[in-house]
PDB file of N, CA and C in Angstrom:
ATOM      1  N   UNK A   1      14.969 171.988 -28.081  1.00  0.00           N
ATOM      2  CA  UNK A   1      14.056 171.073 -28.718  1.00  0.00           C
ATOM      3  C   UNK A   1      12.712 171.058 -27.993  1.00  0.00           C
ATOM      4  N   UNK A   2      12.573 170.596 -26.809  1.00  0.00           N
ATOM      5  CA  UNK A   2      11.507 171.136 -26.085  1.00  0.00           C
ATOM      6  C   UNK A   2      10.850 172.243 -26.298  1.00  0.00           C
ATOM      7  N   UNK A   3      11.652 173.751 -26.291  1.00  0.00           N
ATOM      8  CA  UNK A   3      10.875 174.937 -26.601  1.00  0.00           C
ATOM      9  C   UNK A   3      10.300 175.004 -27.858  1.00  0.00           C
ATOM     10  N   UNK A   4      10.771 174.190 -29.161  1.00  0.00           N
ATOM     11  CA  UNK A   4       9.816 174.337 -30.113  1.00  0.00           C
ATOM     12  C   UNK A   4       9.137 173.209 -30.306  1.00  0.00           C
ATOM     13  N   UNK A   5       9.123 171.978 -29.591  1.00  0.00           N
ATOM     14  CA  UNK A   5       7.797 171.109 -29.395  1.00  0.00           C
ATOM     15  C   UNK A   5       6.333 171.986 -28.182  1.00  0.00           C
ATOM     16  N   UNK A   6       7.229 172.657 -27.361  1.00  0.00           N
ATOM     17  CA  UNK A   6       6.043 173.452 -26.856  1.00  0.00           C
ATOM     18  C   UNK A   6       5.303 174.558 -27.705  1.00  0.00           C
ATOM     19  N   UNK A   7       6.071 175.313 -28.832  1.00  0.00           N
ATOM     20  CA  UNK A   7       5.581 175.933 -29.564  1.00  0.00           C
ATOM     21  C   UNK A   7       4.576 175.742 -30.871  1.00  0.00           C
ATOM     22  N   UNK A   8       5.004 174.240 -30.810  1.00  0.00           N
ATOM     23  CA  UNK A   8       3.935 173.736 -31.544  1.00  0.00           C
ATOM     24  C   UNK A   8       2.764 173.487 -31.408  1.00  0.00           C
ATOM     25  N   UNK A   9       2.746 172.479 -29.991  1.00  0.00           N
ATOM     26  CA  UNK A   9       1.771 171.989 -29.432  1.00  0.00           C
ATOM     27  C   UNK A   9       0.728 173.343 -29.329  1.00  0.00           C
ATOM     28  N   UNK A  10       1.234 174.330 -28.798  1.00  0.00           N
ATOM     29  CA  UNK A  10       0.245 175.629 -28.321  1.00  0.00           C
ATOM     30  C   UNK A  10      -0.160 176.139 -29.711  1.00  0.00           C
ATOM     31  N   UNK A  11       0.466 176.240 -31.037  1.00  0.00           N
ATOM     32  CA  UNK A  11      -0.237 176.786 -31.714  1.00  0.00           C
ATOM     33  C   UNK A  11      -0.964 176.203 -32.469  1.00  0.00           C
ATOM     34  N   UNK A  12      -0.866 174.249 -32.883  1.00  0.00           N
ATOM     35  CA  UNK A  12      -1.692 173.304 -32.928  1.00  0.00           C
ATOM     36  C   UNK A  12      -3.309 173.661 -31.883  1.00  0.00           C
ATOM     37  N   UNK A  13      -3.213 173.746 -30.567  1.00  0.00           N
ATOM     38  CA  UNK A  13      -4.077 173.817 -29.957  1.00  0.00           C
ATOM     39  C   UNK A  13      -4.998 175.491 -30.446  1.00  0.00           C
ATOM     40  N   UNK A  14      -4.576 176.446 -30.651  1.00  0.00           N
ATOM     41  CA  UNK A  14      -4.938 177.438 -30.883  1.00  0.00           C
ATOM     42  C   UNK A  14      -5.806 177.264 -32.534  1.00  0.00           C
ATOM     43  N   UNK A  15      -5.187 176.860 -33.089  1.00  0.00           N
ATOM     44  CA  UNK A  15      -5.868 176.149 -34.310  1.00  0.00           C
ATOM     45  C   UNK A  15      -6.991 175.628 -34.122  1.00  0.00           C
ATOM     46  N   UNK A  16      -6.815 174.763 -33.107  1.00  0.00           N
ATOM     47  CA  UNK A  16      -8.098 174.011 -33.048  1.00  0.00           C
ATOM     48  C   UNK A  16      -9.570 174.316 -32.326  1.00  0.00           C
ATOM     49  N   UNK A  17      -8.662 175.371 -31.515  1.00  0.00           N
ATOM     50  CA  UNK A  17     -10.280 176.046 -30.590  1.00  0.00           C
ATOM     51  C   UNK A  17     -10.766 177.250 -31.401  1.00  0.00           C
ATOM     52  N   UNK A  18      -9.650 177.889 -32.515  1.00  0.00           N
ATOM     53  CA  UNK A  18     -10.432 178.821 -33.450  1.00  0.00           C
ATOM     54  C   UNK A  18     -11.558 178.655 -34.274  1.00  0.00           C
ATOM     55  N   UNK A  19     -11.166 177.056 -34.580  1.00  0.00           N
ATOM     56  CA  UNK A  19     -12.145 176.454 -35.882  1.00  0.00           C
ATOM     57  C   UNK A  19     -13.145 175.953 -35.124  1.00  0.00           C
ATOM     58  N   UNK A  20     -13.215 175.843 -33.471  1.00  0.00           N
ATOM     59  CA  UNK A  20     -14.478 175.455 -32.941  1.00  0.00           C
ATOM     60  C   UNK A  20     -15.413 176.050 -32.054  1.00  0.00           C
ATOM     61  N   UNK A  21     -14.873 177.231 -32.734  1.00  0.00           N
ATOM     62  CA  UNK A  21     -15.843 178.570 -32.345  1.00  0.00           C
ATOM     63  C   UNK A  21     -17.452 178.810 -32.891  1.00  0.00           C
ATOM     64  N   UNK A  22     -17.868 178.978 -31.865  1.00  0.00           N
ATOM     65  CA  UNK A  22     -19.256 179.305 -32.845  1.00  0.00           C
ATOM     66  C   UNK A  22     -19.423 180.628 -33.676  1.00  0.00           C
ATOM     67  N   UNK A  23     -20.467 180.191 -34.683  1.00  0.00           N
ATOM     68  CA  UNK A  23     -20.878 181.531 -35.693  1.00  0.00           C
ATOM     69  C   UNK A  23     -21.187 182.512 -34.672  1.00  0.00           C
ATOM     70  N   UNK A  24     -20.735 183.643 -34.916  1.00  0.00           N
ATOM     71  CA  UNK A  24     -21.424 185.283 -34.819  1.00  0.00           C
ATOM     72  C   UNK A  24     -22.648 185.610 -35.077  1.00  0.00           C
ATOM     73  N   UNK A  25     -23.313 186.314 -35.106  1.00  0.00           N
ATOM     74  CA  UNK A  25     -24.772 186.715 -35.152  1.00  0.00           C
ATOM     75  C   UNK A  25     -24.462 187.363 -36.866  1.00  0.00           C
ATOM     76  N   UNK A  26     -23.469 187.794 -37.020  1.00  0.00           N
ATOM     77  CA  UNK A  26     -23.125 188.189 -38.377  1.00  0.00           C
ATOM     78  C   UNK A  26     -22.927 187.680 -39.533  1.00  0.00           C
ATOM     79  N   UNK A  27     -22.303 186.178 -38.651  1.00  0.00           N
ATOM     80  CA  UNK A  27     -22.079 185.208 -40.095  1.00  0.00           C
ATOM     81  C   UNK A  27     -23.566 184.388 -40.050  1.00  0.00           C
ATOM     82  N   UNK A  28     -24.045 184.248 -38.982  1.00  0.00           N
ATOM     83  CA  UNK A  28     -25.370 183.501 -39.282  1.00  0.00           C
ATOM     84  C   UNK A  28     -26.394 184.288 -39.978  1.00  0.00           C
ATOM     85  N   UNK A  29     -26.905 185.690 -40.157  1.00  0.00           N
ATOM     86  CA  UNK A  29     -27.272 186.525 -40.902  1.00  0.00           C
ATOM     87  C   UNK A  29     -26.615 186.238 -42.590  1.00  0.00           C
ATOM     88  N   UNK A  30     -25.615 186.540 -42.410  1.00  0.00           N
ATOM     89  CA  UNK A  30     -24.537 186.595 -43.662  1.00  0.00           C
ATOM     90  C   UNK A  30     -25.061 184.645 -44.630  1.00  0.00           C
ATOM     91  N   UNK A  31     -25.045 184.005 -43.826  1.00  0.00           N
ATOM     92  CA  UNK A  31     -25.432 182.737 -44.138  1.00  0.00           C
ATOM     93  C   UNK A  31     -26.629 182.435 -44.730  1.00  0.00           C
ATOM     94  N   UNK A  32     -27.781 183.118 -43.415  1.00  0.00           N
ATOM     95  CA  UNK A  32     -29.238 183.114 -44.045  1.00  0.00           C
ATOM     96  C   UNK A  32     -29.692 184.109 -45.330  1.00  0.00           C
ATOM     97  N   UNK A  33     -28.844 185.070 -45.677  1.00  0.00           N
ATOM     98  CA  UNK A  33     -28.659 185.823 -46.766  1.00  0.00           C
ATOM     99  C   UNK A  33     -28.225 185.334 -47.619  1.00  0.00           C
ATOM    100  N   UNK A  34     -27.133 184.625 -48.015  1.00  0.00           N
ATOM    101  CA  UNK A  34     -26.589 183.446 -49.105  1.00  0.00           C
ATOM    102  C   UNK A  34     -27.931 182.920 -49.185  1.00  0.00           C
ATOM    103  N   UNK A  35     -28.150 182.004 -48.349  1.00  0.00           N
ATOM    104  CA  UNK A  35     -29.005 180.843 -48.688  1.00  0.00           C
ATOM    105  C   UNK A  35     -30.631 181.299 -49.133  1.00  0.00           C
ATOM    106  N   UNK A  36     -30.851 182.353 -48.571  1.00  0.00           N
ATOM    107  CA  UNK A  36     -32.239 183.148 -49.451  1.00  0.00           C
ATOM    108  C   UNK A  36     -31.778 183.475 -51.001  1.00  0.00           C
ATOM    109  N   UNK A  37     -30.379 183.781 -51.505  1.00  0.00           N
ATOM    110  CA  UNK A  37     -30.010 184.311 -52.133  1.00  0.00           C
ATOM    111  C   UNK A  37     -30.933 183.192 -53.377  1.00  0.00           C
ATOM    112  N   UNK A  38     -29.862 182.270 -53.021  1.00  0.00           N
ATOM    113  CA  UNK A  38     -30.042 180.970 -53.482  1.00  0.00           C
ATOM    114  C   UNK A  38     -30.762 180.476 -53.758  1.00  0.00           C
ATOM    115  N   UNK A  39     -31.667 180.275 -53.312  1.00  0.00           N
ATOM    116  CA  UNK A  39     -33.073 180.039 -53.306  1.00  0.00           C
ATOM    117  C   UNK A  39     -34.224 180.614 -54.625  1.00  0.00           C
ATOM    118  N   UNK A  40     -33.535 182.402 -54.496  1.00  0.00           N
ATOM    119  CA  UNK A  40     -34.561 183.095 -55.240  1.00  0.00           C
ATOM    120  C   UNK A  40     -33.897 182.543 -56.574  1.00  0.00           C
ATOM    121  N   UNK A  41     -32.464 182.630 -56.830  1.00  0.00           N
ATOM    122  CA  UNK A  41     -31.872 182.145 -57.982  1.00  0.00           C
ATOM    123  C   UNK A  41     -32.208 180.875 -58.474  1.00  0.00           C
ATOM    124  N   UNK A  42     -32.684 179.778 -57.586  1.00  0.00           N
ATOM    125  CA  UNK A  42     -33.118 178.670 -57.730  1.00  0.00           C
ATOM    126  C   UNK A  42     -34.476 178.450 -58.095  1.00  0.00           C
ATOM    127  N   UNK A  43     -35.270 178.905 -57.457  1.00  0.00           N
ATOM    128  CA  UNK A  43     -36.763 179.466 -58.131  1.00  0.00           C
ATOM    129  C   UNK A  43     -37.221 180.290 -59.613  1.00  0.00           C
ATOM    130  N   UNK A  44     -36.362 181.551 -59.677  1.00  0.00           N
ATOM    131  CA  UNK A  44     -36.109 182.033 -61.242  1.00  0.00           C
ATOM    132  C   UNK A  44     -35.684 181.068 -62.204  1.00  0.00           C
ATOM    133  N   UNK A  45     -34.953 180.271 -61.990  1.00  0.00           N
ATOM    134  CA  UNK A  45     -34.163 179.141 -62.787  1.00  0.00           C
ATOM    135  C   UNK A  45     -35.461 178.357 -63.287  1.00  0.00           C
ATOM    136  N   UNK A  46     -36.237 177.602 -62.289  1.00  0.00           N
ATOM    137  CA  UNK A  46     -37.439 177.014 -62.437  1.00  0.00           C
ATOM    138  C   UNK A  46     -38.299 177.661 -63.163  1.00  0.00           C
ATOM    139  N   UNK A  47     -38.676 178.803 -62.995  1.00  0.00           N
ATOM    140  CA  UNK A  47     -39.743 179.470 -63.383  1.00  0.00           C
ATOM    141  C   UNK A  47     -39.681 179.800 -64.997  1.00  0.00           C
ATOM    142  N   UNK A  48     -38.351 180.288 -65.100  1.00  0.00           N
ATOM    143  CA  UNK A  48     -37.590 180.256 -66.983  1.00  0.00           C
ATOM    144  C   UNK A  48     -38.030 179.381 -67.593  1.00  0.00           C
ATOM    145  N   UNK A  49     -37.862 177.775 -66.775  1.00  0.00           N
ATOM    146  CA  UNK A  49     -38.096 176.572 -67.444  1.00  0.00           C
ATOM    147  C   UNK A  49     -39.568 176.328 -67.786  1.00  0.00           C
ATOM    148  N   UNK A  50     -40.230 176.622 -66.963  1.00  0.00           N
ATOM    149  CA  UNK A  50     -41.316 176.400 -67.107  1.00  0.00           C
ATOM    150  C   UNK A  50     -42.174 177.554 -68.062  1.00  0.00           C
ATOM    151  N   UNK A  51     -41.331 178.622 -68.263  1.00  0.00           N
ATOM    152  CA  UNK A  51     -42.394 179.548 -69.246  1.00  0.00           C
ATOM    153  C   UNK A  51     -41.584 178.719 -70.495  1.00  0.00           C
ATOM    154  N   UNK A  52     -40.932 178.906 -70.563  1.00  0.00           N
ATOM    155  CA  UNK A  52     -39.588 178.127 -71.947  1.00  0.00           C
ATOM    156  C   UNK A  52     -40.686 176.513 -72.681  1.00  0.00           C
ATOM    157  N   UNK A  53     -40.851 175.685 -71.269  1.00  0.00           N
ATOM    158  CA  UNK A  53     -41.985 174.769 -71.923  1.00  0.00           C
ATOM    159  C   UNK A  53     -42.915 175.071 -72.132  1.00  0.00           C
ATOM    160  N   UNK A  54     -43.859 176.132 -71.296  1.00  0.00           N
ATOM    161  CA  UNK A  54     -45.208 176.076 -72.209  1.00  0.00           C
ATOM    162  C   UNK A  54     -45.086 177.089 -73.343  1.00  0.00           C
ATOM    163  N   UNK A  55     -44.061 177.779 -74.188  1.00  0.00           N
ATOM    164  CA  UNK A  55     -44.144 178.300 -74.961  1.00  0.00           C
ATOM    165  C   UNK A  55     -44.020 177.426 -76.147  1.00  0.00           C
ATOM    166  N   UNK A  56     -42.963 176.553 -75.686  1.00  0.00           N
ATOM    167  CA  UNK A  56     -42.883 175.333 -76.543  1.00  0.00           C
ATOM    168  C   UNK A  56     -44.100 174.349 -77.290  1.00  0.00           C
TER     169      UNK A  56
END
């Protein structure tokens, strides 16, 4: 019983220092790439609207 309360505890803990790892230089790239993505898609969106009204 002990050996699998210790087996828990350690892979509980392993869990928890994975998820409090910092970003990579790859995912923060990878991130600022989404979020430019986004952006341009978010701007085109606007820009539709606005030719769409003054054609109107």
């Amino acid at each position: 019983m002990k050996k699998l309360a210790f087996v828990f505890i350690i892979a509980l803990s392993l869990t928890a220092l994975n998820s409090c790892r910092e970003k990579t230089t790859g995912e923060k790239v990878e991130d600022a790439v989404e979020s430019a993505a986004d952006d341009a898609g978010d701007a085109v969106e606007d820009a539709a609207d606005e030719v769409e009204d003054a054609l109107d």
